[in-house]
N, C-alpha and C. Protein backbone atom coordinates (compact mmCIF):
# COMPACT_ATOMS: atom_id res chain seq x y z
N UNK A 1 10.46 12.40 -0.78
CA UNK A 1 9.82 13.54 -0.13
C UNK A 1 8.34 13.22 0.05
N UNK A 2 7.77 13.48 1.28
CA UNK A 2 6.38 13.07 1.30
C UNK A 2 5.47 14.70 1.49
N UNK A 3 4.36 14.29 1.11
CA UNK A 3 3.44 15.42 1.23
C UNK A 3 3.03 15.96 2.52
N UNK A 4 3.00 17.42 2.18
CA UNK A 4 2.71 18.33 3.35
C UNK A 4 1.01 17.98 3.82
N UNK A 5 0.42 16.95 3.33
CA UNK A 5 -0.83 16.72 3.23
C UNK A 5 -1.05 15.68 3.80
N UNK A 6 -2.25 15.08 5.20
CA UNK A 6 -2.44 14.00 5.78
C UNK A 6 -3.46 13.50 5.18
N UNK A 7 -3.80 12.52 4.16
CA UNK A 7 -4.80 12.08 4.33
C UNK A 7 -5.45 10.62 4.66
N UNK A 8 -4.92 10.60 5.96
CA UNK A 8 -5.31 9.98 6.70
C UNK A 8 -7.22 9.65 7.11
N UNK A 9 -7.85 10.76 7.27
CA UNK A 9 -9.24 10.63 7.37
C UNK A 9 -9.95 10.00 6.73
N UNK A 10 -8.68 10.28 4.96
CA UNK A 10 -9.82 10.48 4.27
C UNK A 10 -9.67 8.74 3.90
N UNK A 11 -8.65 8.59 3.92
CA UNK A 11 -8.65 6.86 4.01
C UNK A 11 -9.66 6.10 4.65
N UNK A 12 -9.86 6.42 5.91
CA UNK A 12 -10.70 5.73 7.00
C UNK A 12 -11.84 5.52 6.38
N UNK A 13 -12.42 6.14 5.49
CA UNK A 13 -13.90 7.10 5.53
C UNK A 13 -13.80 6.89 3.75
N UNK A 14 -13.22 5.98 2.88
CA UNK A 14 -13.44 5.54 2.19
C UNK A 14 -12.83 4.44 1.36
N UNK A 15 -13.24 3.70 0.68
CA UNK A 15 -13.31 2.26 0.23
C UNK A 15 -13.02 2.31 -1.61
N UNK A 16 -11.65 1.74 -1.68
CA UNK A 16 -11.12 1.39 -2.64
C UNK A 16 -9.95 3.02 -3.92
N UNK A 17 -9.95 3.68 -2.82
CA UNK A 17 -9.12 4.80 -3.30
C UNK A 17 -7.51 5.08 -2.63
N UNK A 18 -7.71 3.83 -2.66
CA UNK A 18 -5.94 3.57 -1.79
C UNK A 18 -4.72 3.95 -2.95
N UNK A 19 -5.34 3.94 -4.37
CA UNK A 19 -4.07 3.90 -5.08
C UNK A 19 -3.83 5.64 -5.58
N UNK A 20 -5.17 6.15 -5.79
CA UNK A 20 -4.82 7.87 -5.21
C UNK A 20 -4.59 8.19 -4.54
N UNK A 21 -4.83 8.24 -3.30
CA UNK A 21 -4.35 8.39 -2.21
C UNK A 21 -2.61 8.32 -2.05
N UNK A 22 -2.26 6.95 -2.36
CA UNK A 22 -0.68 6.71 -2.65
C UNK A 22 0.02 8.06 -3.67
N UNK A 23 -0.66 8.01 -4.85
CA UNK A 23 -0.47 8.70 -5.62
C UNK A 23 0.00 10.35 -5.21
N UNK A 24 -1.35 10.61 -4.59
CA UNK A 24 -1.20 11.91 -3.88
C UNK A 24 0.22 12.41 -2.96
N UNK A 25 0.30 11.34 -2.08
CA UNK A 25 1.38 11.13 -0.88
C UNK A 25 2.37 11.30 -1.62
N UNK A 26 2.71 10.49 -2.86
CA UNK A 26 3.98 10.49 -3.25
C UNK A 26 4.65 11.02 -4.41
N UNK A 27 3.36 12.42 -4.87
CA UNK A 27 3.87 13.40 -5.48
C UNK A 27 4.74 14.04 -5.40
N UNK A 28 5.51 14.40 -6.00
CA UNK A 28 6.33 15.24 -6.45
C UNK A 28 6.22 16.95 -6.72
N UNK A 29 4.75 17.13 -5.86
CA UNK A 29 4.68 18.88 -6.70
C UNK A 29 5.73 19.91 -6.22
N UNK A 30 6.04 20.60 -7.40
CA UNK A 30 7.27 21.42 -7.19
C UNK A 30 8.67 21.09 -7.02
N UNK A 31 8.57 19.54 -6.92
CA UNK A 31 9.67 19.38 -6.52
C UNK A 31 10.74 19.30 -7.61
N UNK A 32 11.79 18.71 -8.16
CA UNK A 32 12.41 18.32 -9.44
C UNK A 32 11.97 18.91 -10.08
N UNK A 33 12.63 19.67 -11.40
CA UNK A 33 11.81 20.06 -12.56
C UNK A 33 13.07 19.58 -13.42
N UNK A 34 13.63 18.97 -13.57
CA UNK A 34 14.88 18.92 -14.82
C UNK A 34 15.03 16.85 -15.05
N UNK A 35 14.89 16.97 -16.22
CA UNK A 35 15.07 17.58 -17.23
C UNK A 35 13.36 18.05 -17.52
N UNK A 36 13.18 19.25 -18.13
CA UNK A 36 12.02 20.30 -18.86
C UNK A 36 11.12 19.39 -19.13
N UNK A 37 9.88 19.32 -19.68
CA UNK A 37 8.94 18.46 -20.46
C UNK A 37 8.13 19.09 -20.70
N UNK A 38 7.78 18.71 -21.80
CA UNK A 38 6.14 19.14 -22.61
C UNK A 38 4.98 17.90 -22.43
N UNK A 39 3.95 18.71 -22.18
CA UNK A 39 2.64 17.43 -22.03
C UNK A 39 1.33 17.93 -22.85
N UNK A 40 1.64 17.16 -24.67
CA UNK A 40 0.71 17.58 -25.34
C UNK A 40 -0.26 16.73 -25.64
N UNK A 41 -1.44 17.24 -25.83
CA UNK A 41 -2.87 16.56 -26.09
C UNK A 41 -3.19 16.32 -27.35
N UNK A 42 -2.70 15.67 -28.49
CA UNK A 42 -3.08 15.09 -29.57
C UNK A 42 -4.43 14.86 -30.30
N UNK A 43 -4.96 14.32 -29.50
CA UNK A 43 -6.25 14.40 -29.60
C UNK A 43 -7.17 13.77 -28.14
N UNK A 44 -8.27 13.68 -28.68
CA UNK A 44 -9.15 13.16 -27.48
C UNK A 44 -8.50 11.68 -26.62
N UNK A 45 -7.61 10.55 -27.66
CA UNK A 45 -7.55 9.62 -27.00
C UNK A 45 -5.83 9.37 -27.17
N UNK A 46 -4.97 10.43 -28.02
CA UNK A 46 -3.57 10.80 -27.56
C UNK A 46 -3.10 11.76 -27.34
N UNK A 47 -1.92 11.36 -26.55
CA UNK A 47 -0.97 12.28 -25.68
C UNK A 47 0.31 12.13 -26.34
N UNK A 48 1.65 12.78 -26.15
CA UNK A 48 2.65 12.94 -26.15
C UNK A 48 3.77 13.60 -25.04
N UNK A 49 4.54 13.25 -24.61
CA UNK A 49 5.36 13.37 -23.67
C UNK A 49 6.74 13.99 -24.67
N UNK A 50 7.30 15.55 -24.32
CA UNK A 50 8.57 15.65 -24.75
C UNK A 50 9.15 16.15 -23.69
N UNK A 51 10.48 15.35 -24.11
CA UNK A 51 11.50 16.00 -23.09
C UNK A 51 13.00 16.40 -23.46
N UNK A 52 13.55 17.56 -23.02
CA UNK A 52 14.44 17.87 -23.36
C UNK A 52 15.68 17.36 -22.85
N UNK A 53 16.36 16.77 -23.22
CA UNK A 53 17.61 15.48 -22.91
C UNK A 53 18.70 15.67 -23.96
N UNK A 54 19.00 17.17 -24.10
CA UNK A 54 20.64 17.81 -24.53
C UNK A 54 21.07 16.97 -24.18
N UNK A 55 21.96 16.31 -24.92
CA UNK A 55 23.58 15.72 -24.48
C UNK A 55 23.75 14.13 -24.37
N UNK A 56 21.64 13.45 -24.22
CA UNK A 56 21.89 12.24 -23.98
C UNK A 56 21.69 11.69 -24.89
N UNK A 57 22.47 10.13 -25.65
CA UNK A 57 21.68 9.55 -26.56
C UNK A 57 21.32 8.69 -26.54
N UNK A 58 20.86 7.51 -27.19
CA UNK A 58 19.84 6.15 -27.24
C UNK A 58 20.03 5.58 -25.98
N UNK A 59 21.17 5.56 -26.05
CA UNK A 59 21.67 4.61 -24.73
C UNK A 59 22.04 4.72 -24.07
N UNK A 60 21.67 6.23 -23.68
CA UNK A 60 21.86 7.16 -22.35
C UNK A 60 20.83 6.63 -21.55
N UNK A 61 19.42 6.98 -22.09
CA UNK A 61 18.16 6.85 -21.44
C UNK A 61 17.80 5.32 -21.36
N UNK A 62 16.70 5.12 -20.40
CA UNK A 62 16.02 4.00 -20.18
C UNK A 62 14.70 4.40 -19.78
N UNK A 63 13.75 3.66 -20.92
CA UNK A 63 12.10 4.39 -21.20
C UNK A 63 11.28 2.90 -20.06
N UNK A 64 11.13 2.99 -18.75
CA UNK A 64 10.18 1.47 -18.56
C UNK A 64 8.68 1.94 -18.07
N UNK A 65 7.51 1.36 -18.34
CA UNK A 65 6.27 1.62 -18.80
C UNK A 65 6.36 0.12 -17.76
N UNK A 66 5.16 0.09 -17.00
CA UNK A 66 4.58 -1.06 -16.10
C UNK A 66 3.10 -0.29 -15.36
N UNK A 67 2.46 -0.99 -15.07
CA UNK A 67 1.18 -0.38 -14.44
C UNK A 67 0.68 0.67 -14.30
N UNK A 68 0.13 1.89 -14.82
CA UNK A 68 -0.08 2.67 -14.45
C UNK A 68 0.96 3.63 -14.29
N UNK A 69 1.92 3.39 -14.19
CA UNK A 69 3.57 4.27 -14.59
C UNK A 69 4.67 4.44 -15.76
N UNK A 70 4.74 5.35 -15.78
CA UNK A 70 5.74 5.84 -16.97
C UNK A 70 7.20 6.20 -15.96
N UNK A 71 8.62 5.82 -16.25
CA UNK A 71 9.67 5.99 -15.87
C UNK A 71 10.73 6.27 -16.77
N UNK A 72 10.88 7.51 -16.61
CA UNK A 72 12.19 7.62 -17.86
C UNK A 72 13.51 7.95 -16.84
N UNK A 73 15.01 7.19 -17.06
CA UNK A 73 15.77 7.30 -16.39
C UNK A 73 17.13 7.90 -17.77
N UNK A 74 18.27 8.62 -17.42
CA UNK A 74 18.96 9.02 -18.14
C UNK A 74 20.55 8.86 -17.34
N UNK A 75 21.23 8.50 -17.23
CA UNK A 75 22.61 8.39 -16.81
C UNK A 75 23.84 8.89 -17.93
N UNK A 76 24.17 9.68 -18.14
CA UNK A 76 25.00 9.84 -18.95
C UNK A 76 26.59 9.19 -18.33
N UNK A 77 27.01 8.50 -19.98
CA UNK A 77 28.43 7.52 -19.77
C UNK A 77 29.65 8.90 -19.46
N UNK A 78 30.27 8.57 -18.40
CA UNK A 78 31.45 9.17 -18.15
C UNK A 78 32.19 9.97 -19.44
N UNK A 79 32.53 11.31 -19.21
CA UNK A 79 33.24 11.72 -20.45
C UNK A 79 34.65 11.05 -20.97
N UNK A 80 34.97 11.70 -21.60
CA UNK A 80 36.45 10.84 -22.39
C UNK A 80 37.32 11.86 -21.77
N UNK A 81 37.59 12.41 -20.71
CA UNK A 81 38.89 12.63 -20.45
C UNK A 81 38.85 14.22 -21.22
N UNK A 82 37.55 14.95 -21.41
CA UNK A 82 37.76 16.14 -21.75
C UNK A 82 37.65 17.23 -20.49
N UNK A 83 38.65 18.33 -20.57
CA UNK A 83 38.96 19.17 -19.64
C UNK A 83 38.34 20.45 -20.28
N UNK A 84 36.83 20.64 -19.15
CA UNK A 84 36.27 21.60 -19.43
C UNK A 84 36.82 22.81 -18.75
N UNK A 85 36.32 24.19 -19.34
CA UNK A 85 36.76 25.85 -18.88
C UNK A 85 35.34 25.76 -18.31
N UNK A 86 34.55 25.92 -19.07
CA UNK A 86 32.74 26.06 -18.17
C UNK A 86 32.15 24.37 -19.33
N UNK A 87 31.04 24.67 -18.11
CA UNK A 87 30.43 23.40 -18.42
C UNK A 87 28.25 23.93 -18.16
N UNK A 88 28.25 24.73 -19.19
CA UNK A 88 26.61 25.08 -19.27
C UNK A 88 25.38 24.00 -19.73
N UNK A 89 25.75 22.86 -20.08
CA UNK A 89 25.30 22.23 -20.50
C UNK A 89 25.03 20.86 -19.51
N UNK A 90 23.83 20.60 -19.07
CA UNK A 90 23.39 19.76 -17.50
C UNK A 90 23.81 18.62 -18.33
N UNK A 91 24.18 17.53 -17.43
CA UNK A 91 24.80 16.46 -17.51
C UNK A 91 24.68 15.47 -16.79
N UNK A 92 23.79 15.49 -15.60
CA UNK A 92 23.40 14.89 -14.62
C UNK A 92 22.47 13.96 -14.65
N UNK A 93 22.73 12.62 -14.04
CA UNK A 93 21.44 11.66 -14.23
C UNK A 93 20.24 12.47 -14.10
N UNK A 94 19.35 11.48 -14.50
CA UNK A 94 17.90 11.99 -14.04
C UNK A 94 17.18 10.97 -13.92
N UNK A 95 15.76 11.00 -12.96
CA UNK A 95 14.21 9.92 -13.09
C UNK A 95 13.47 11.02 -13.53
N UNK A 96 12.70 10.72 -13.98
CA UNK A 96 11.10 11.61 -14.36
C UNK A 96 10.49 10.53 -14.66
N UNK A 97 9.28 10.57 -13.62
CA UNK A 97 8.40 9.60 -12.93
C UNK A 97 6.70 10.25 -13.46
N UNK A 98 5.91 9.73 -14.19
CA UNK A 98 4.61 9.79 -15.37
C UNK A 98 3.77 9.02 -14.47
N UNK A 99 2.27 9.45 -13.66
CA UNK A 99 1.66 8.37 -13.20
C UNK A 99 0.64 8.38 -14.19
N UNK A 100 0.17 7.11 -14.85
CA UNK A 100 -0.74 7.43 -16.60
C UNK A 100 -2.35 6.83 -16.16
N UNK A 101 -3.15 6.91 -16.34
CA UNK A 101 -4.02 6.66 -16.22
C UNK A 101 -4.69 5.19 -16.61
N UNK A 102 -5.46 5.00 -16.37
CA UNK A 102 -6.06 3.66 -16.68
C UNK A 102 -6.36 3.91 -18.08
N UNK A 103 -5.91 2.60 -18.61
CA UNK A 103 -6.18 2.13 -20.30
C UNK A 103 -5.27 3.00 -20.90
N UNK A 104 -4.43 3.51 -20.67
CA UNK A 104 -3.09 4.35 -21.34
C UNK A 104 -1.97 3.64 -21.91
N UNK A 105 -1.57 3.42 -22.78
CA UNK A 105 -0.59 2.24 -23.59
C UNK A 105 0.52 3.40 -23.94
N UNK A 106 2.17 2.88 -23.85
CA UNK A 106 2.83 3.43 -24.40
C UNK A 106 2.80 3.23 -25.71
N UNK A 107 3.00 3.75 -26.83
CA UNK A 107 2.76 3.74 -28.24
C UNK A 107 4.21 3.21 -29.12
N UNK A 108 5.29 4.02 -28.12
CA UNK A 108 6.61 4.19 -28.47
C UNK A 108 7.16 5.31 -27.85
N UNK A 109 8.49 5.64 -28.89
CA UNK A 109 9.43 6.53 -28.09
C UNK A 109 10.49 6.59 -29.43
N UNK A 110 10.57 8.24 -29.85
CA UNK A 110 12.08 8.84 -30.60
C UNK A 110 12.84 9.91 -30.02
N UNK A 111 13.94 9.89 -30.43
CA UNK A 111 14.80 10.78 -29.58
C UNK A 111 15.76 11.38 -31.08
N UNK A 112 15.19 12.73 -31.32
CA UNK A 112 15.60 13.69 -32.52
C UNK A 112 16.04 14.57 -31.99
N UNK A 113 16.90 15.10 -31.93
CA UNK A 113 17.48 16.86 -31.88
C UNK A 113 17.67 17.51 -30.49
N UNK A 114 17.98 16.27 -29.49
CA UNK A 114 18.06 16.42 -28.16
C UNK A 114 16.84 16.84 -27.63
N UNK A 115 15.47 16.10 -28.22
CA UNK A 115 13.95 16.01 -27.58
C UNK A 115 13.44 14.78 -27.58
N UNK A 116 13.32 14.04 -26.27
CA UNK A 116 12.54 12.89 -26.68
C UNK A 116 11.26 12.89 -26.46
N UNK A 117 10.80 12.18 -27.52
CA UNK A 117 9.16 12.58 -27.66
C UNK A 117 8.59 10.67 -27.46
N UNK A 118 7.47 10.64 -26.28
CA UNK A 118 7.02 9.69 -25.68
C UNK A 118 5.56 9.95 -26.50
N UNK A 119 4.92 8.38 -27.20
CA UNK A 119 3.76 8.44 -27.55
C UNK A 119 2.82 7.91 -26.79
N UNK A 120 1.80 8.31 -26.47
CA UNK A 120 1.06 7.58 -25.20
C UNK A 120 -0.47 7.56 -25.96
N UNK A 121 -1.55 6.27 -25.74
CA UNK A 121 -2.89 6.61 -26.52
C UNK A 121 -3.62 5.90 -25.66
N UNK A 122 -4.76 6.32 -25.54
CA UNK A 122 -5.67 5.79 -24.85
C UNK A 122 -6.60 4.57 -25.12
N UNK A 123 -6.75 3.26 -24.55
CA UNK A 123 -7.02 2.43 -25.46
C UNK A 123 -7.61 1.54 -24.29
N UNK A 124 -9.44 2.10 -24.69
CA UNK A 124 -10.46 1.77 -23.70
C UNK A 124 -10.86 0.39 -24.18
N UNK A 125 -11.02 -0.42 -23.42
CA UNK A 125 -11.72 -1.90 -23.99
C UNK A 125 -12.84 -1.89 -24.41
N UNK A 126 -13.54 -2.78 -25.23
CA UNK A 126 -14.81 -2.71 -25.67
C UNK A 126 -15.57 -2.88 -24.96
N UNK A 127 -15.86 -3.41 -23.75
CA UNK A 127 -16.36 -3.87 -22.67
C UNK A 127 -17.10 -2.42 -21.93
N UNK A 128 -15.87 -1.93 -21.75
CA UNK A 128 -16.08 -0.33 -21.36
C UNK A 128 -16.90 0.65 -21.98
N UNK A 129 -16.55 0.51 -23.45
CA UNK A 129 -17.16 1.79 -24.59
C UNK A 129 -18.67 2.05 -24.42
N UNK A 130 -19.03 3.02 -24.96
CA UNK A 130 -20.57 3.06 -24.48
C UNK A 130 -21.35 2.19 -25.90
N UNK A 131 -22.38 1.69 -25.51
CA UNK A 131 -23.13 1.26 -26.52
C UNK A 131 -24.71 1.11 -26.77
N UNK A 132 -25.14 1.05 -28.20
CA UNK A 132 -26.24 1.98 -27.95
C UNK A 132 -27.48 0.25 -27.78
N UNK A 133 -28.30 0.63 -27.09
CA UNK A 133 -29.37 -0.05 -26.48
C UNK A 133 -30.40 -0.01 -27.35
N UNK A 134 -31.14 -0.78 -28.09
CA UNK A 134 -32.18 -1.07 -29.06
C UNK A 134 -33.29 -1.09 -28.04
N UNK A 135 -34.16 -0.24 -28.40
CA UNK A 135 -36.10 -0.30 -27.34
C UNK A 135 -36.49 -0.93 -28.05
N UNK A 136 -37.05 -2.28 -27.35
CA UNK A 136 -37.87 -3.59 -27.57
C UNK A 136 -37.07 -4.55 -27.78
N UNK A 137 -38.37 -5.71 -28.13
CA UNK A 137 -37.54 -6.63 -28.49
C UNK A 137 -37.50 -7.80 -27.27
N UNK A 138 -37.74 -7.23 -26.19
CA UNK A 138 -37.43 -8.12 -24.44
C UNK A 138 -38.62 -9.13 -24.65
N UNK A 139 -38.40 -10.06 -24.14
CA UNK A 139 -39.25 -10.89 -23.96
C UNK A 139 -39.39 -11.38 -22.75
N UNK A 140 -40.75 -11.46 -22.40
CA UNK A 140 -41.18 -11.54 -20.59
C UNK A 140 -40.14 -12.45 -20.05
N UNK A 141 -40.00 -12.44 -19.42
CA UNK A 141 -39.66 -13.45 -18.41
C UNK A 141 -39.98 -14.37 -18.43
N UNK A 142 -41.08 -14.70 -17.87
CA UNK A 142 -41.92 -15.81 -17.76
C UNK A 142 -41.75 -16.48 -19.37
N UNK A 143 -42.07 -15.83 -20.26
CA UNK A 143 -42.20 -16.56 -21.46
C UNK A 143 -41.08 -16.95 -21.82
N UNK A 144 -39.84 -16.52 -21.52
CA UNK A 144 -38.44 -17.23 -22.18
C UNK A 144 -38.46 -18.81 -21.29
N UNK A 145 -39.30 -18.24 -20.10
CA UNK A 145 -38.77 -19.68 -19.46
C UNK A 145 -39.57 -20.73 -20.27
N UNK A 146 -40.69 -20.58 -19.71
CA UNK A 146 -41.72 -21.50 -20.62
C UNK A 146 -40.75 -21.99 -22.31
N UNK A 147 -40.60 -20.96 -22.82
CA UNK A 147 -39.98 -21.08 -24.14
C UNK A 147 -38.36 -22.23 -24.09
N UNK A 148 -37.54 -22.00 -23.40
CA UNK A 148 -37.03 -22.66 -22.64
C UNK A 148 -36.91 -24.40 -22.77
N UNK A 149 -38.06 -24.14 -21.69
CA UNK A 149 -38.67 -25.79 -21.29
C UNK A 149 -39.12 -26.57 -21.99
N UNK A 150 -39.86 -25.91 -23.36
CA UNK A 150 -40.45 -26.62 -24.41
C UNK A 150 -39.47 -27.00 -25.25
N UNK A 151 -38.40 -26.09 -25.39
CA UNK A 151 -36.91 -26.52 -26.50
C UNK A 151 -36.15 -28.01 -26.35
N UNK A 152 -36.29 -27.86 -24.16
CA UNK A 152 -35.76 -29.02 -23.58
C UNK A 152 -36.69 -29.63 -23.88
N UNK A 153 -37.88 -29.91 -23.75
CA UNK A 153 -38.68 -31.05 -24.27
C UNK A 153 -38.54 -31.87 -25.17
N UNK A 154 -38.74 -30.34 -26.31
CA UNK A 154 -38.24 -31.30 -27.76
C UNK A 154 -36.77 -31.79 -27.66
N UNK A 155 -35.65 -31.55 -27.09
CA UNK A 155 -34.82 -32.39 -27.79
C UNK A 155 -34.87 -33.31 -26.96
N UNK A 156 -34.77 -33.14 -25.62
CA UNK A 156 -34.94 -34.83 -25.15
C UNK A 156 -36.19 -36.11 -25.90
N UNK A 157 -36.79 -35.77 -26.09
CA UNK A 157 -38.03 -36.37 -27.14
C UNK A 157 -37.53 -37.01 -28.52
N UNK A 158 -36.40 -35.75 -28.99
CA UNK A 158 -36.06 -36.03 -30.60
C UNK A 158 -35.21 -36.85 -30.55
């Protein structure tokens, strides 16, 4: 299903937001809601994903995590030949499709009491983190070079 939304313009008219953009297009709002889910905030740098998956077990589901996506798929194995009167209880494959953010790691995954609960944490590189900047200390320019040249001196010399 594609979005009731063109954004076409907004492509033209800017540089390096192609993968929101995608994102946007190939939302899902409103659409699917089954199987249910919970989306809790743990703390500042985890999340948790539950979902309600009556009826399926270990090896019903298939949890795959790749770029920026979370995919949980569920197929339930053919019954044994039982002849239902009513049947209230959903039974039907499913996808439920997670787009996760940058630096988001799956943690793991349990499946207790017909809820599976997805661990997700945020896990910024050091590169990234903020860090704190010491005042002083710089040394001119000019003088590192000079400083520099005299080091090369001496060892070619020594």
């Amino acid at each position: 299903m594609r979005s009731a939304y063109d954004f076409g313009n907004f492509r033209r008219s800017s540089v390096g937001f192609d993968r929101l953009f995608d994102m946007l297009e190939n939302s899902n709002f409103g659409g699917e809601n089954y199987p249910p889910f919970d989306l809790i905030k743990v703390d500042d740098n985890r999340y948790r994903i539950e979902i309600a998956v009556a009826g399926f077990g270990r090896d019903d589901i298939e949890i795959t995590s790749q770029q920026n996506s979370l995919v949980i798929r569920g197929q339930k194995s053919d019954d044994n030949g039982s002849d239902y009167v009513h049947r209230g209880i959903a039974n039907r494959s499913f996808e439920r499709r997670f787009a996760l953010a940058d630096h988001i790691q799956v943690r793991g995954a349990d499946l207790k009491d017909g809820m599976l609960a997805i661990e997700l944490e945020r896990e910024i590189p050091e590169a990234m983190k903020p860090r704190k900047i010491e005042i002083g200390g710089i040394t001119p320019q000019h003088d590192r070079i000079e400083t520099s040249a005299k080091e090369q001196k001496e060892t070619e010399t020594a």
